[in-house]
N, C-alpha and C. Protein backbone atom coordinates (compact mmCIF):
# COMPACT_ATOMS: atom_id res chain seq x y z
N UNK A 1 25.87 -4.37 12.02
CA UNK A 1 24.43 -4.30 11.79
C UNK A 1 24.03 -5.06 10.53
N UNK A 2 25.01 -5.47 9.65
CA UNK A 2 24.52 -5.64 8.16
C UNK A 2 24.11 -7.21 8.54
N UNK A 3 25.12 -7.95 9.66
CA UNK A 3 24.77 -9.15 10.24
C UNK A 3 23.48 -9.96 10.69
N UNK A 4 23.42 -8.58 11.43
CA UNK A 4 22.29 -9.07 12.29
C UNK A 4 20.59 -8.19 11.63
N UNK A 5 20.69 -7.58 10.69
CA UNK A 5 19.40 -6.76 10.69
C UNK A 5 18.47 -7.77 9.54
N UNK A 6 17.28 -7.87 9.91
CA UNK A 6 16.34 -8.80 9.45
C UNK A 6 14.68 -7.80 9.77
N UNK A 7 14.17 -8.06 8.58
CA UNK A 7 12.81 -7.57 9.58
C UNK A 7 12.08 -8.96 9.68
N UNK A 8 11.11 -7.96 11.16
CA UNK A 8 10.55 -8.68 12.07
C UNK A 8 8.50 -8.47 12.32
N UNK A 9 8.44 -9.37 11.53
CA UNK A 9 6.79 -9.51 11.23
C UNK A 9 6.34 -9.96 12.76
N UNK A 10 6.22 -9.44 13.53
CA UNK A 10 5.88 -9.64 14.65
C UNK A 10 5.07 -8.38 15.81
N UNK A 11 4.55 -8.66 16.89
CA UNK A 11 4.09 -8.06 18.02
C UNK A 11 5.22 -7.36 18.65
N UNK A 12 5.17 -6.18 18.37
CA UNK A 12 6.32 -5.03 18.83
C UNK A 12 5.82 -4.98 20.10
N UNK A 13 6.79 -3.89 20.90
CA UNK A 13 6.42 -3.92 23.00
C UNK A 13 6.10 -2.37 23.00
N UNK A 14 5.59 -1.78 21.87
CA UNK A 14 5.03 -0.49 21.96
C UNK A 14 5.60 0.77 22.67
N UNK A 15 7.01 0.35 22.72
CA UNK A 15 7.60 1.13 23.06
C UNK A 15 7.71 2.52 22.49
N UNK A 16 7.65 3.74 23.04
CA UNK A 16 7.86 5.05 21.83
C UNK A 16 9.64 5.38 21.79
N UNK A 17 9.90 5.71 20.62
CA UNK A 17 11.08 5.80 20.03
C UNK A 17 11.35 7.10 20.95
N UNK A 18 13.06 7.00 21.48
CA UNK A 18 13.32 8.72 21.86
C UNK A 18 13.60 9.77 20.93
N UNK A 19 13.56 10.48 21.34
CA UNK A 19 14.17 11.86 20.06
C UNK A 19 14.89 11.35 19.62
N UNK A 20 16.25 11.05 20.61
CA UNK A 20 17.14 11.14 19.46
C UNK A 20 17.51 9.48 18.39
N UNK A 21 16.68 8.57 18.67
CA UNK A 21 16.61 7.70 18.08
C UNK A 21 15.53 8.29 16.61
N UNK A 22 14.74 8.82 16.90
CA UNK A 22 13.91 8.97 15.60
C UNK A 22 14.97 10.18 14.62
N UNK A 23 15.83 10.95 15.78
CA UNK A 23 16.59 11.92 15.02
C UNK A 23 17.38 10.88 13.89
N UNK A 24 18.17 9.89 14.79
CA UNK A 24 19.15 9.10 14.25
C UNK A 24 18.57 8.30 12.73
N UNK A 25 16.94 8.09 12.96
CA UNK A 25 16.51 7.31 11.48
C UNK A 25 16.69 8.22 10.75
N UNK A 26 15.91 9.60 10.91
CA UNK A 26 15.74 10.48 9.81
C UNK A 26 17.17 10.83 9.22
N UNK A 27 18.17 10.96 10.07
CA UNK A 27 19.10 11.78 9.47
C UNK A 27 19.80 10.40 8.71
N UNK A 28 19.71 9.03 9.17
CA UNK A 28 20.02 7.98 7.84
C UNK A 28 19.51 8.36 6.57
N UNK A 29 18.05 8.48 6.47
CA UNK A 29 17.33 8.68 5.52
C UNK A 29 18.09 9.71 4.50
N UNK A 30 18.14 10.87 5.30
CA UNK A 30 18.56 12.12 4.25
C UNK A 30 20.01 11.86 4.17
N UNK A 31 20.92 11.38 4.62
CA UNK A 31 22.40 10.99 4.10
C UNK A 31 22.28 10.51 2.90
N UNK A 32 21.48 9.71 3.00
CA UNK A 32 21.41 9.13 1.50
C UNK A 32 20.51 9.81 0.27
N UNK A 33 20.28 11.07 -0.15
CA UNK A 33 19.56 11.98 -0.34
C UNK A 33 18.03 11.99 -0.53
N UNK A 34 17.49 11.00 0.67
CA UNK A 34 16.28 11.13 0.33
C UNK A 34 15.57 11.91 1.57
N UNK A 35 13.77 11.72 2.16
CA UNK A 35 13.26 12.26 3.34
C UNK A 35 12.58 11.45 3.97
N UNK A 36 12.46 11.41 5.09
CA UNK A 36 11.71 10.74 6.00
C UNK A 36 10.49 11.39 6.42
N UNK A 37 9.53 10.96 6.96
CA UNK A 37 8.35 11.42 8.02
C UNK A 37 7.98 10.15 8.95
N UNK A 38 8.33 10.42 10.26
CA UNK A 38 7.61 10.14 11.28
C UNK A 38 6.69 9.92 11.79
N UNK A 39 5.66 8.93 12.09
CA UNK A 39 4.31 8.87 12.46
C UNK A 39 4.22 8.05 13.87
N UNK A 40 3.94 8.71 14.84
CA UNK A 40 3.65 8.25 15.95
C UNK A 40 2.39 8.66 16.21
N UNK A 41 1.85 9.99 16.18
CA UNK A 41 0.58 10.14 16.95
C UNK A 41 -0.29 9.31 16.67
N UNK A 42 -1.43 8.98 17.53
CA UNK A 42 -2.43 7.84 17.32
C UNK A 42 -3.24 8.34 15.49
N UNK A 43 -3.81 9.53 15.61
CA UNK A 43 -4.85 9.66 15.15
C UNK A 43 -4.37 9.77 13.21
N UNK A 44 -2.63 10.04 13.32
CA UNK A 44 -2.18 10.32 11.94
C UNK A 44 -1.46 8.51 11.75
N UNK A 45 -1.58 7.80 12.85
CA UNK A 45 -1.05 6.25 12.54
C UNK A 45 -2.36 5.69 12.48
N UNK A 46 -3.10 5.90 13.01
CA UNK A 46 -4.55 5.41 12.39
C UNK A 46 -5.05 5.27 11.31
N UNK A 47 -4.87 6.52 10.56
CA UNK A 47 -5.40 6.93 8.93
C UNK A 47 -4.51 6.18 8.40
N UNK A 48 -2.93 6.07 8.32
CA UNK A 48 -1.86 5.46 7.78
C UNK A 48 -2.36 4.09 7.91
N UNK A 49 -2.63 3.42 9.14
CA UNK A 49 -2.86 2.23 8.85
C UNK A 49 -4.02 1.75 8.57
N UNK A 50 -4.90 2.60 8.15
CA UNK A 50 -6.38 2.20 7.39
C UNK A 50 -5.86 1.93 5.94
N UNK A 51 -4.51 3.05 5.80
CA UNK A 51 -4.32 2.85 3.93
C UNK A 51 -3.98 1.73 4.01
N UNK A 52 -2.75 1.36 4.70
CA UNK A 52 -1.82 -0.23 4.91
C UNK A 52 -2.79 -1.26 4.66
N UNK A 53 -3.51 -1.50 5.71
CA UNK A 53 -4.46 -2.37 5.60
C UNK A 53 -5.64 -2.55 4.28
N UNK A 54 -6.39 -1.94 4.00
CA UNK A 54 -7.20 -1.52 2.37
C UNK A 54 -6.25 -1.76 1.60
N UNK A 55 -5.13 -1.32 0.97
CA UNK A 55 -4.09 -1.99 0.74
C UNK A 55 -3.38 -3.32 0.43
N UNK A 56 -3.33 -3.80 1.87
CA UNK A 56 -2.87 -5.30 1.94
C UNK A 56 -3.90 -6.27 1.43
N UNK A 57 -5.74 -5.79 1.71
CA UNK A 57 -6.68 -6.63 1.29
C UNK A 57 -6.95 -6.19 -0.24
N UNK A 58 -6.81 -5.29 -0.51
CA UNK A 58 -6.21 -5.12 -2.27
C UNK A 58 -5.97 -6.14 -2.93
N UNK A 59 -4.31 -6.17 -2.20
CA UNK A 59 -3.43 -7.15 -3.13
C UNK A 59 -3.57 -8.89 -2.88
N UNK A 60 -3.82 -8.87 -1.78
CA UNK A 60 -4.32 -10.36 -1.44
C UNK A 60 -5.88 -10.55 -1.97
N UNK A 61 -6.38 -9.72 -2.38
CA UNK A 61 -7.87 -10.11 -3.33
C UNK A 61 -7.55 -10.49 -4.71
N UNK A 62 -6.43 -10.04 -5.40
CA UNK A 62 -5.91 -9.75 -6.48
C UNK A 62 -5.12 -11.25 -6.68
N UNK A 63 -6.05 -11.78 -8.09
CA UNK A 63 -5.34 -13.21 -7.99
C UNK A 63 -3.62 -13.24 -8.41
N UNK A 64 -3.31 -11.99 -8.97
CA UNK A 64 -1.77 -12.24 -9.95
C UNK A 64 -1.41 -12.09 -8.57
N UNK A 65 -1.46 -11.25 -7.89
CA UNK A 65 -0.36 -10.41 -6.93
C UNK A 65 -0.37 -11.96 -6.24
N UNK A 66 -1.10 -12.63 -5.46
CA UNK A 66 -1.19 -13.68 -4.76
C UNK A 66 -0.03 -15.00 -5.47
N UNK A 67 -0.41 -15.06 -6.48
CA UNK A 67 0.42 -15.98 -7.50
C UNK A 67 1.80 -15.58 -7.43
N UNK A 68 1.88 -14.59 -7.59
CA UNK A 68 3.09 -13.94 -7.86
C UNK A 68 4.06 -14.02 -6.09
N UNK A 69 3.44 -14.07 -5.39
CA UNK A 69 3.88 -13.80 -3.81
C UNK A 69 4.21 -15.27 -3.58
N UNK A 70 3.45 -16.22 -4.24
CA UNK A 70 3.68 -17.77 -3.75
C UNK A 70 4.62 -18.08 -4.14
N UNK A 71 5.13 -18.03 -5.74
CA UNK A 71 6.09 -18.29 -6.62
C UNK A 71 7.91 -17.82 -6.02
N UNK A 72 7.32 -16.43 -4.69
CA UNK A 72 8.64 -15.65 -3.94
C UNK A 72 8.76 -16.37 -3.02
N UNK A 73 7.83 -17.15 -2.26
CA UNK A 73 8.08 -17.52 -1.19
C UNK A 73 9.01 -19.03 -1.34
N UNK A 74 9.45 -19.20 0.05
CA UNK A 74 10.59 -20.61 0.59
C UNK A 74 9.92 -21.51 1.31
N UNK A 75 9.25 -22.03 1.09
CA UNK A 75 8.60 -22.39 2.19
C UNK A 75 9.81 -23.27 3.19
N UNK A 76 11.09 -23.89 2.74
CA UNK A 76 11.65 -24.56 3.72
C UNK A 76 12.65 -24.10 3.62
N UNK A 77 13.34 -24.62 4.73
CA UNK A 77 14.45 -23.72 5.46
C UNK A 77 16.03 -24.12 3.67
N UNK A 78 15.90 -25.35 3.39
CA UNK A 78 16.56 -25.47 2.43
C UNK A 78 16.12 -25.15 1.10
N UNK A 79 14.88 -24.31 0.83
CA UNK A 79 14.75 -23.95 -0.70
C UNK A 79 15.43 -22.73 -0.32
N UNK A 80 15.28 -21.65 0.56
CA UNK A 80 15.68 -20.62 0.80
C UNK A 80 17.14 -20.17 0.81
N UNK A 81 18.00 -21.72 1.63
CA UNK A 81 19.23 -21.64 1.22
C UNK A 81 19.85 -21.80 -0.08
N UNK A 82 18.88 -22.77 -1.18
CA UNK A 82 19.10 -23.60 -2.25
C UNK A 82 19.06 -22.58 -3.08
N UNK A 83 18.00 -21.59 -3.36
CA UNK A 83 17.58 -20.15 -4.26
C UNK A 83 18.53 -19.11 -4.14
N UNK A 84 18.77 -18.72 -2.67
CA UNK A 84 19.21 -17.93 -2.08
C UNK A 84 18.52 -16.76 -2.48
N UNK A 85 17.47 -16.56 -2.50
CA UNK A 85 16.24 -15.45 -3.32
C UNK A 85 15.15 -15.58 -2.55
N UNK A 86 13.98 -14.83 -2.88
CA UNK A 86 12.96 -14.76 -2.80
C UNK A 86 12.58 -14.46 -1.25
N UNK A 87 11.35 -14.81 -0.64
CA UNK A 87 11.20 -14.61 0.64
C UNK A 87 11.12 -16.17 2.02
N UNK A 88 12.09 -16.43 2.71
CA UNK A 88 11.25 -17.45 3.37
C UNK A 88 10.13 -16.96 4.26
N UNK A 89 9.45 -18.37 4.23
CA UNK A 89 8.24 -18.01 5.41
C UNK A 89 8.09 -18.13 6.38
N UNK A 90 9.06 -18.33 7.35
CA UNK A 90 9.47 -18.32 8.66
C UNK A 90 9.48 -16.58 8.89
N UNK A 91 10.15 -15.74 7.95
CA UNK A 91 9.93 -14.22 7.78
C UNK A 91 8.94 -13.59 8.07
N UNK A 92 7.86 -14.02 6.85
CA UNK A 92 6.91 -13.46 7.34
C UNK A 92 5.57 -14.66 8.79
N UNK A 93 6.16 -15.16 9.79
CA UNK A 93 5.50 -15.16 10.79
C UNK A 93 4.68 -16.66 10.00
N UNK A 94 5.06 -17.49 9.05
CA UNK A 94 4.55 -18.41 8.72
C UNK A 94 5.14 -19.72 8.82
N UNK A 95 4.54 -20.74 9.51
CA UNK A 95 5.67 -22.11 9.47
C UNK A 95 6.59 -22.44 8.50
N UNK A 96 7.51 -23.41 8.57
CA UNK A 96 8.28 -24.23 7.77
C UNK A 96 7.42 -25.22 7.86
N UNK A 97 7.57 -25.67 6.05
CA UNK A 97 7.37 -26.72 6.04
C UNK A 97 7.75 -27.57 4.39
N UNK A 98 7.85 -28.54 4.30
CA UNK A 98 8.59 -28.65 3.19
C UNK A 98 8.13 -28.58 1.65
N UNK A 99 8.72 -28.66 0.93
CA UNK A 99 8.60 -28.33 -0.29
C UNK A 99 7.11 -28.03 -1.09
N UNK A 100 6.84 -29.34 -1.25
CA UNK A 100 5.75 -30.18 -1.48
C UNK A 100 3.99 -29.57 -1.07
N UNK A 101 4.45 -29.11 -0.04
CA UNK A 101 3.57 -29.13 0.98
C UNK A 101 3.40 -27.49 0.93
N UNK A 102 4.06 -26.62 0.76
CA UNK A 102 4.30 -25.07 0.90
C UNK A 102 3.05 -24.46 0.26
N UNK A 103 2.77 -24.56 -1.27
CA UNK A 103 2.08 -24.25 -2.04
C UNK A 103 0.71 -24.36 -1.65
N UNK A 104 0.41 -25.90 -1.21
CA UNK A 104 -0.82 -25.99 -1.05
C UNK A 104 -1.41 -25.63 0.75
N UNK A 105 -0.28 -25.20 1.27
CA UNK A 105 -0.65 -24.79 2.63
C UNK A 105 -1.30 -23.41 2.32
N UNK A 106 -0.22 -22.36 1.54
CA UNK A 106 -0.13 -21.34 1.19
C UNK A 106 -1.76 -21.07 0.66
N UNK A 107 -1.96 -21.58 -0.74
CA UNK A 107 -3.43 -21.80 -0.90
C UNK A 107 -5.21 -21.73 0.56
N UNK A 108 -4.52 -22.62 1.22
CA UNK A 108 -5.56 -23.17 2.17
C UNK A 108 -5.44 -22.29 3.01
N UNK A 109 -4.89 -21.37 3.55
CA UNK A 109 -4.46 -20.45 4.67
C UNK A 109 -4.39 -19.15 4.46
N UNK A 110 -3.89 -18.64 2.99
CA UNK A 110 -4.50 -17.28 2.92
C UNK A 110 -5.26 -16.50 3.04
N UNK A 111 -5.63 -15.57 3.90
CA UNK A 111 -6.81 -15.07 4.01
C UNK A 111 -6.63 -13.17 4.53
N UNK A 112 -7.28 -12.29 3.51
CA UNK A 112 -7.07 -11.19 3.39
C UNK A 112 -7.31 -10.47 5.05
N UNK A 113 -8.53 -11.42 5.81
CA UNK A 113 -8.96 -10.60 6.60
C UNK A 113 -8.03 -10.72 7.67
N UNK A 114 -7.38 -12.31 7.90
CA UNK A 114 -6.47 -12.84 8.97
C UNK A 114 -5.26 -12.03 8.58
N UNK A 115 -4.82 -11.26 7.74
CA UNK A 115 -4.06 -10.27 7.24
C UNK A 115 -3.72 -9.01 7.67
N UNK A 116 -5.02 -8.54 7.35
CA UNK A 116 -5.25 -7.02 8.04
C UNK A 116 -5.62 -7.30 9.50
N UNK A 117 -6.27 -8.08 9.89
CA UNK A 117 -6.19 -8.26 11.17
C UNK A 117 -4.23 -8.67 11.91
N UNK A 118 -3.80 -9.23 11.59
CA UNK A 118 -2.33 -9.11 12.04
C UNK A 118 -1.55 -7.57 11.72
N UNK A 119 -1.90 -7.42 10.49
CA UNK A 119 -1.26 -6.08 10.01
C UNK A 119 -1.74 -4.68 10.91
N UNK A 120 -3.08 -4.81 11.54
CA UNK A 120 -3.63 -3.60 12.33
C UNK A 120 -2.91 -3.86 13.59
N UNK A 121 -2.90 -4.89 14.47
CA UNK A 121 -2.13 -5.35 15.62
C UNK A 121 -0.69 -4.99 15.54
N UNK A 122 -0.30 -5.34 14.48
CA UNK A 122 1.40 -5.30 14.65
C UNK A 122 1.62 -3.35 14.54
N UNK A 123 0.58 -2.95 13.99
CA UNK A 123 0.98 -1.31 13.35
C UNK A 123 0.75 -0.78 15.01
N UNK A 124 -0.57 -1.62 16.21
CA UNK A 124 -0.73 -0.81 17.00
C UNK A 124 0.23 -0.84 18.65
N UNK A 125 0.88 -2.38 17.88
CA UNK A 125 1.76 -2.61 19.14
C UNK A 125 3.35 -1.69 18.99
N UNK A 126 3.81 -1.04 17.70
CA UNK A 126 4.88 -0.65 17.17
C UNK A 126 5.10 0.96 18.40
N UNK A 127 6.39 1.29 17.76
CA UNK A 127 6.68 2.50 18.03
C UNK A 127 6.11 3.76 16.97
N UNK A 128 5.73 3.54 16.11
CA UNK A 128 5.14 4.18 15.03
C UNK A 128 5.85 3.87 13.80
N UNK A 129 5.50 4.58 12.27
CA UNK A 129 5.85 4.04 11.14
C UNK A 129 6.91 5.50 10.16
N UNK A 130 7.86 4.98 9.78
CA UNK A 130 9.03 5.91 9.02
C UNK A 130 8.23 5.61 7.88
N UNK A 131 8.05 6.47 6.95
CA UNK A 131 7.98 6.82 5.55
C UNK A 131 9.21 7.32 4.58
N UNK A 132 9.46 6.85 4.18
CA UNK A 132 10.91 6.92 3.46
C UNK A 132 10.20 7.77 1.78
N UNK A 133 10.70 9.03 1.63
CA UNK A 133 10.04 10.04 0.19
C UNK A 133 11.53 9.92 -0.67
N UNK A 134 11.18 9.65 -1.74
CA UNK A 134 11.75 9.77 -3.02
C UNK A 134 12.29 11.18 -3.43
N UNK A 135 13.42 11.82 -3.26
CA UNK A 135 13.21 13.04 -3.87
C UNK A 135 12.70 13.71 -5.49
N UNK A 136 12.65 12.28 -6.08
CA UNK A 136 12.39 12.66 -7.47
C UNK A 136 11.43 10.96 -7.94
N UNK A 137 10.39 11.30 -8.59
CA UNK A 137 9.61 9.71 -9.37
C UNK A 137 10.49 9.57 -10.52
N UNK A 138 11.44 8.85 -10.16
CA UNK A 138 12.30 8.92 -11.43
C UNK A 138 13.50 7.50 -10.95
N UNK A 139 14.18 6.67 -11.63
CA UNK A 139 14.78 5.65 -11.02
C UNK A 139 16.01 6.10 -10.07
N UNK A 140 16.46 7.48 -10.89
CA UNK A 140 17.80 8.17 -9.48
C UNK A 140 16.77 8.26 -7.94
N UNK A 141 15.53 8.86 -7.95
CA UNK A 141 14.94 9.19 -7.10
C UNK A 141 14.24 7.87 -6.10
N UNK A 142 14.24 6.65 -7.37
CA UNK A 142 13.93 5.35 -6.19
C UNK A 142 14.80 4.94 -5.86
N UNK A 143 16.26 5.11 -6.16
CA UNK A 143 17.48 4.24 -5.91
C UNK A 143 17.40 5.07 -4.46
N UNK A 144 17.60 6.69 -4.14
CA UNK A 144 17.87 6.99 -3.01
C UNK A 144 17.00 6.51 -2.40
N UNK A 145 15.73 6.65 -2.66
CA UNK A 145 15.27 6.08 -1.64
C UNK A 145 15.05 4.55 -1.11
N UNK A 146 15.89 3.84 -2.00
CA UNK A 146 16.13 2.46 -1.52
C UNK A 146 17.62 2.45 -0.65
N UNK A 147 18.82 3.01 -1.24
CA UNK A 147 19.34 3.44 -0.30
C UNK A 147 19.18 3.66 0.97
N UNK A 148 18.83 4.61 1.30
CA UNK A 148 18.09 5.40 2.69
C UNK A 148 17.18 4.71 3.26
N UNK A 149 16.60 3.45 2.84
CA UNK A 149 15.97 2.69 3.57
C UNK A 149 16.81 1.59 4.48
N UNK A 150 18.04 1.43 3.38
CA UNK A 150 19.06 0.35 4.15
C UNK A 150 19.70 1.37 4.95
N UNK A 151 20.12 2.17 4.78
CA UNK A 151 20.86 3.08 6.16
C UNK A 151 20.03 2.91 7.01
N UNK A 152 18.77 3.12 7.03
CA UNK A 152 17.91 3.65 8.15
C UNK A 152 17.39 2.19 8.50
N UNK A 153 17.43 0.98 8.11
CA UNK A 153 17.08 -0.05 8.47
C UNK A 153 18.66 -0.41 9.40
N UNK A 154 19.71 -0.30 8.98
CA UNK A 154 20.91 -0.52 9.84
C UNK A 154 21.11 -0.09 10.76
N UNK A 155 20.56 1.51 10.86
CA UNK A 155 20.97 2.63 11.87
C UNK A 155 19.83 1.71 13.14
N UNK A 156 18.22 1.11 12.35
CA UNK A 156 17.29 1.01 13.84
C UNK A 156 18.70 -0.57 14.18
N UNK A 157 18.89 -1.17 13.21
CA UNK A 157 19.33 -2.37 13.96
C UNK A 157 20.40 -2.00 15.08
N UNK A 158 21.52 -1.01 14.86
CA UNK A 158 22.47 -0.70 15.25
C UNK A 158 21.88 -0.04 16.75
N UNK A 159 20.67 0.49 16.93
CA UNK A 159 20.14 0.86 17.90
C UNK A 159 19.29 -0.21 18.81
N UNK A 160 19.05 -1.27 18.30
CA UNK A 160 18.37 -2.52 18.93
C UNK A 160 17.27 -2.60 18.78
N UNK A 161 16.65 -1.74 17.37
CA UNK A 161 15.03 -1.72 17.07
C UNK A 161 14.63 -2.78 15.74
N UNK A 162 13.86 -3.09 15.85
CA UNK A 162 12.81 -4.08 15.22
C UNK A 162 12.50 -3.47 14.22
N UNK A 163 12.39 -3.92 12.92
CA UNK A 163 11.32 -3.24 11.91
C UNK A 163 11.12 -4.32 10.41
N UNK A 164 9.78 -3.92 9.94
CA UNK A 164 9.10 -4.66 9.09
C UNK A 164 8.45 -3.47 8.27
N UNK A 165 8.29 -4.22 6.94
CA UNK A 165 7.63 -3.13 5.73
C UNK A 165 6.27 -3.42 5.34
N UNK A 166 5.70 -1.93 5.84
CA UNK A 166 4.23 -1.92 5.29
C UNK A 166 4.20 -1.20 3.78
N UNK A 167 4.34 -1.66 2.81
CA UNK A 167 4.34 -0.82 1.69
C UNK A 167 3.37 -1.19 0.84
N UNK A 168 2.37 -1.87 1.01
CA UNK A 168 1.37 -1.78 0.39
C UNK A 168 0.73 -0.48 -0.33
N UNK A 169 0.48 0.94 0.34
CA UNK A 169 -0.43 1.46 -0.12
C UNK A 169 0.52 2.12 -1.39
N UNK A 170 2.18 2.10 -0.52
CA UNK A 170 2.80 3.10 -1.87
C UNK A 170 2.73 1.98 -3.25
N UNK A 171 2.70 0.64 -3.33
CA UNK A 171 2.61 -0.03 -4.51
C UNK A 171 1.28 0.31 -5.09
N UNK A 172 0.38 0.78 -4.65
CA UNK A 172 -0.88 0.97 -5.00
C UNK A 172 -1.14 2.38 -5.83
N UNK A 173 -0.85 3.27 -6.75
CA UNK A 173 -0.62 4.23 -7.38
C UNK A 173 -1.89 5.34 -6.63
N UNK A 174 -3.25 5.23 -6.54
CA UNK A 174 -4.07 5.76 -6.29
C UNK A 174 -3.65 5.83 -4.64
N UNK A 175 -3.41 5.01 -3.92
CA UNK A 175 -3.27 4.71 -2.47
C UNK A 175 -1.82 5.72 -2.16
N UNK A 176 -1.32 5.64 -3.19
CA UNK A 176 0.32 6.58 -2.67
C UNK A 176 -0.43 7.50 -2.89
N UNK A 177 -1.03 7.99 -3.37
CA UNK A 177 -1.50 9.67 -3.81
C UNK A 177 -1.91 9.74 -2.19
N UNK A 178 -2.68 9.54 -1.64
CA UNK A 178 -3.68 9.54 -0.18
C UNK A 178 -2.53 8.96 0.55
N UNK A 179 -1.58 8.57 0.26
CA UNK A 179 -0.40 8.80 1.49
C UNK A 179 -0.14 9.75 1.62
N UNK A 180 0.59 10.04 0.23
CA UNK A 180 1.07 11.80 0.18
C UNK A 180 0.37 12.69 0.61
N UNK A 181 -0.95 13.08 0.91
CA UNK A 181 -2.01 13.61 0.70
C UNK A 181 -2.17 13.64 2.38
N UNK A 182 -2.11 12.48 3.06
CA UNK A 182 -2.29 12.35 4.54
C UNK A 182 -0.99 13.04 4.65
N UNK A 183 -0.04 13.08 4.64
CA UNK A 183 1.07 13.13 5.41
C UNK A 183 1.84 14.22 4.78
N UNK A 184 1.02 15.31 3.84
CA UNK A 184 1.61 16.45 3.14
C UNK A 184 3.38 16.62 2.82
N UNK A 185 3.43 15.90 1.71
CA UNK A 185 4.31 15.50 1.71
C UNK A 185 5.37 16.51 0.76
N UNK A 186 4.68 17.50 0.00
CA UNK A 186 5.34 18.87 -0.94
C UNK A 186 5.47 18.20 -2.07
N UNK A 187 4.40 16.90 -2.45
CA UNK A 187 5.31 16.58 -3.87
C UNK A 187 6.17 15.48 -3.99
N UNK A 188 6.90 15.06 -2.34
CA UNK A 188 8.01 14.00 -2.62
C UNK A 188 7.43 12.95 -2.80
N UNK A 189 7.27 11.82 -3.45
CA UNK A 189 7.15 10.66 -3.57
C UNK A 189 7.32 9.60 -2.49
N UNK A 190 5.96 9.20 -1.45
CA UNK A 190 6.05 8.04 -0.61
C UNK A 190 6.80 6.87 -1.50
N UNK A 191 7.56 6.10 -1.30
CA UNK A 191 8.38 5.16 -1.89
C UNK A 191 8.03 4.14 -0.96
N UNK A 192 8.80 4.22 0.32
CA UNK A 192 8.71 2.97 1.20
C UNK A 192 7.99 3.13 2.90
N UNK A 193 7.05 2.10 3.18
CA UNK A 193 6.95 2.65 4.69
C UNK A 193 7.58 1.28 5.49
């Protein structure tokens, strides 16, 4: 699984997860001592992806965060090998193209709304969204739950599932509160969705 697992910014087949596949994420999650929550029903993936989205047009309004996202990105297939860092953009669902040219595509093409509009589609074609909780706001408490995200990202690959990170609202300090808050969480810390 460590081979082959990649996430996938794309149009999921809306398939719903079985028990014991959603059993199999959660119990990744807590091996590694953190918690999971599950969101499939329409009306609690709805609210979730109103935060995602408000969220995503947040940070793409926000000139650093934008700057800062360009500076991560690859735009070609050989800066990505050359860095061996950052993000290519073939990843996130964006052409190759070369060097030169990346930056100022990047510039001309960003757009918050063409954003949340992909980001609402992809949340409604999915099987629903894992929330990965911190047992503690503290760096032991983000390590597990970075941990427990790679188990549970291996365990969907190892099962033949797809997955991509909406974590916008938990980077958002006010926006994690109203995660937690939607999804009653006792206190644990939304970390990753």
């Amino acid at each position: 699984a460590i081979a082959t697992r990649q996430c996938c910014r794309t149009i999921y087949d809306g398939s719903r997860l079985a028990p014991e596949e959603v059993a199999g994420l959660t119990a990744a999650v807590r091996a590694a001592g953190a918690e999971a929550v599950w969101v499939e029903d329409e009306a609690p993936v709805g609210r979730l992806s109103a935060l995602i989205v408000a969220a995503a047009v947040a940070q793409l309004e926000n000139a650093a965060y934008t700057e800062e996202l360009k500076q991560w990105l690859r735009f070609s297939r050989a800066a990505a090998l050359r860095t061996g860092d950052g993000l290519f953009s073939a990843a996130v669902g964006s052409p190759v193209v070369p060097d030169l040219i990346g930056p100022l595509a990047f510039d001309l093409t960003l757009s918050s709304g063409a954003e949340a509009e992909r980001i609402g589609i992809d949340i409604l074609s999915s099987a629903g969204l894992l929330v990965i909780l911190s047992p503690s706001n503290d760096p032991s408490g983000w390590i597990a739950a970075g941990r427990a995200c790679q188990r549970a990202q291996l365990r969907a690959t190892a099962l033949g599932l797809k997955s991509a990170f909406l974590n916008h609202p938990v980077e958002i300090p006010a926006m994690r509160a109203e995660v937690a808050s939607l999804l009653g969480t006792g206190g644990l810390r939304p970390s990753l969705i």
